[in-house]
C-alpha atoms as a PDB file:
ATOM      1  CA  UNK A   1      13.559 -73.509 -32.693  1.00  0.00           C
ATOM      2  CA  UNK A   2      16.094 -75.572 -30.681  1.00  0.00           C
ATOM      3  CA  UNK A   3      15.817 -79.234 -30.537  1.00  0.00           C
ATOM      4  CA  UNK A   4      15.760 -81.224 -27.367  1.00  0.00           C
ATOM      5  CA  UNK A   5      17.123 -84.304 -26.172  1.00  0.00           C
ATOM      6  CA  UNK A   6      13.554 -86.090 -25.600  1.00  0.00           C
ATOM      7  CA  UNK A   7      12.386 -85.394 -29.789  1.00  0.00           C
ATOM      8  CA  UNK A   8      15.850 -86.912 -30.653  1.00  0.00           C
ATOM      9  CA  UNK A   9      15.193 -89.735 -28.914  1.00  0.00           C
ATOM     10  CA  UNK A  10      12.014 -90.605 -29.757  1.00  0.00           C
ATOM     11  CA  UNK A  11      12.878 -89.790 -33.401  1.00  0.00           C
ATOM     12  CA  UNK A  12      15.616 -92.504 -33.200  1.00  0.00           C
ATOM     13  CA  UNK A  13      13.756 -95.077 -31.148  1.00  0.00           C
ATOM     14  CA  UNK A  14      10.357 -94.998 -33.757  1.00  0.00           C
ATOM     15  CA  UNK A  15      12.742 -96.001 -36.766  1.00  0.00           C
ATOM     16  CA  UNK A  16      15.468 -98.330 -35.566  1.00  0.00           C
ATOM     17  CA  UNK A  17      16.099-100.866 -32.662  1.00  0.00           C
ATOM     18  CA  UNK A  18      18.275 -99.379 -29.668  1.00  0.00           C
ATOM     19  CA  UNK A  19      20.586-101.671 -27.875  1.00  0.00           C
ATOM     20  CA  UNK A  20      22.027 -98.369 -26.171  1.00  0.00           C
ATOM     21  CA  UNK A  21      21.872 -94.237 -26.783  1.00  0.00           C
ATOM     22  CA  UNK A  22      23.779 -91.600 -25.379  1.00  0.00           C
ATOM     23  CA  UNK A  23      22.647 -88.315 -26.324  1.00  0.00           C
ATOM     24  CA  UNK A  24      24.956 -84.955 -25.542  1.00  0.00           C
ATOM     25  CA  UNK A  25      24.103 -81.362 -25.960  1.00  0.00           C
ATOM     26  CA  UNK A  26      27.417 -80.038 -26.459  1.00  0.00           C
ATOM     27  CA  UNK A  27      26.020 -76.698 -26.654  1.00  0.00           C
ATOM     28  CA  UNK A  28      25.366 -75.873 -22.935  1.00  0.00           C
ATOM     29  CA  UNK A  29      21.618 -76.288 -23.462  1.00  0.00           C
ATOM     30  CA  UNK A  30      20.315 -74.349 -26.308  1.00  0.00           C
ATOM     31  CA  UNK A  31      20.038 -77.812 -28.341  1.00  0.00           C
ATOM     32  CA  UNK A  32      22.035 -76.201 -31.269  1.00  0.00           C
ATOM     33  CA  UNK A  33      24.813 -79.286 -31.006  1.00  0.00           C
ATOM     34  CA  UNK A  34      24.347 -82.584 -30.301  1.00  0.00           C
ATOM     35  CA  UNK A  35      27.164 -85.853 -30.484  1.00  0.00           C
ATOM     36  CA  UNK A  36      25.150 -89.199 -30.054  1.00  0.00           C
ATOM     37  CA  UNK A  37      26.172 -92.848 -29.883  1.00  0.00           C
ATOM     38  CA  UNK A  38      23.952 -94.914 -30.999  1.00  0.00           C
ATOM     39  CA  UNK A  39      24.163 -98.670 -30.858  1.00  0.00           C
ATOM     40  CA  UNK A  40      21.835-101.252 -33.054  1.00  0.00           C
ATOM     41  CA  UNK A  41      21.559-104.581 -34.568  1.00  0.00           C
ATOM     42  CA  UNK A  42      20.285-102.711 -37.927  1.00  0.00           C
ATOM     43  CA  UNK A  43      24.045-101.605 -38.604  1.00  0.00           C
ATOM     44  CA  UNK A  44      25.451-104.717 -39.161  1.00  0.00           C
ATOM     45  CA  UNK A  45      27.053-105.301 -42.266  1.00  0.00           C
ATOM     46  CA  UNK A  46      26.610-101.676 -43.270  1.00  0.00           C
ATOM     47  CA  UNK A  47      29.588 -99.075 -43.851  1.00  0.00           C
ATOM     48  CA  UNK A  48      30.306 -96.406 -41.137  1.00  0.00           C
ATOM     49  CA  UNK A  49      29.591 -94.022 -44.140  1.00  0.00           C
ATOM     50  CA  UNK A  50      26.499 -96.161 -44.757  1.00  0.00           C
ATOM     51  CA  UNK A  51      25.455 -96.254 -40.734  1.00  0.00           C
ATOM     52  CA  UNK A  52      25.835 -92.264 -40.961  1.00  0.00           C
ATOM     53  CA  UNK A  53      24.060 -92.225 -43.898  1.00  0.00           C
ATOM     54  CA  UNK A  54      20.914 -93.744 -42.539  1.00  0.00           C
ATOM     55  CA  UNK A  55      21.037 -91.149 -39.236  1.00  0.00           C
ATOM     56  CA  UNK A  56      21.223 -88.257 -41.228  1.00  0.00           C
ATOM     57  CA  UNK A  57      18.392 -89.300 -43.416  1.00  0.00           C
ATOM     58  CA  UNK A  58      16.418 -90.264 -40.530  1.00  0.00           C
ATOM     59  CA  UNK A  59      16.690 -87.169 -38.527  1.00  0.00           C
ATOM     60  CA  UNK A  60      17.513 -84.838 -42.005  1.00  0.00           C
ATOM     61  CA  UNK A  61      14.658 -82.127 -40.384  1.00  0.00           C
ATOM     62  CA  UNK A  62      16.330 -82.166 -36.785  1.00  0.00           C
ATOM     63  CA  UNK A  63      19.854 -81.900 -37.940  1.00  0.00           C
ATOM     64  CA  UNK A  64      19.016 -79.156 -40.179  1.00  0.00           C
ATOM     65  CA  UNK A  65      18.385 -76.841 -37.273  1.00  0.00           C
ATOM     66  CA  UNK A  66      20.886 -77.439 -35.628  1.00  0.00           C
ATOM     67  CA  UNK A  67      24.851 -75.882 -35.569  1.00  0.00           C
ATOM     68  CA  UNK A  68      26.417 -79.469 -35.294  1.00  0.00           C
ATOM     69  CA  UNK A  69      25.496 -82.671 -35.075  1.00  0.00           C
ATOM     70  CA  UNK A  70      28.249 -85.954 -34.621  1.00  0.00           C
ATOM     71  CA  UNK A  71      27.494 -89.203 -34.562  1.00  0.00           C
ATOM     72  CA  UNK A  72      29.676 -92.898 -33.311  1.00  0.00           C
ATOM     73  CA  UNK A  73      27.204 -95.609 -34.594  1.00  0.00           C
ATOM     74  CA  UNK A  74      27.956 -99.407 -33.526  1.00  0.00           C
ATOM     75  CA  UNK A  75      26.862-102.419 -33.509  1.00  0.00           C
ATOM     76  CA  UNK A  76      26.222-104.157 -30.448  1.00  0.00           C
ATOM     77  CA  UNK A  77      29.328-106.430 -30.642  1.00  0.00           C
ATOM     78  CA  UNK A  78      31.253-103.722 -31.485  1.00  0.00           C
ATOM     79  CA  UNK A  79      30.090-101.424 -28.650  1.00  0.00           C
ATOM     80  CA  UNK A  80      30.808-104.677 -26.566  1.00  0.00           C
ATOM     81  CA  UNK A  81      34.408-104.939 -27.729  1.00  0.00           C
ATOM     82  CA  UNK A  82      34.943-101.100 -27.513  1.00  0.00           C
ATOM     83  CA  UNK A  83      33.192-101.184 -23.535  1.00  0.00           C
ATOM     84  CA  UNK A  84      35.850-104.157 -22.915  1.00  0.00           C
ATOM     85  CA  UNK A  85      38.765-102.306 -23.717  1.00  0.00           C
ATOM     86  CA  UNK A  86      38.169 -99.808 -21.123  1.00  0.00           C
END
């Protein structure tokens, strides 16, 4: 069963806190690939391994139905810096 952009959300939104969330189905609709960024104040001072880490295990069901999944996970100063630079 595909997965849609609304259920990723809302999976994401119950267990963190969102400063900003893009969500892409890179697979033309059929919600086998998604790339998200996700920005929140719960990844600071945590790894980029350790930021994935906590996604995957958070949405472990979701991603296993799908094809592909990618993820960019910031903190809001980061995302900041990265929006300033154009």
């Amino acid at each position: 069963m595909p997965i849609d952009v609304i259920a990723l959300e809302k999976a994401i939104k119950r267990a963190i806190p969102v400063t900003h969330l893009e969500i892409v189905d890179q697979s033309s609709g059929c919600g086998d690939s998604y790339a998200i960024v996700l920005v929140s104040e719960s990844f600071q001072g945590k790894s980029t391994l350790a930021r994935h880490r906590m996604v995957n295990d958070l949405l472990k069901d979701q991603i296993a139905q799908m094809h592909a999944f990618s993820q960019k996970t910031y903190t809001p100063e980061q995302y900041e810096k990265l929006q300033a630079q154009g």
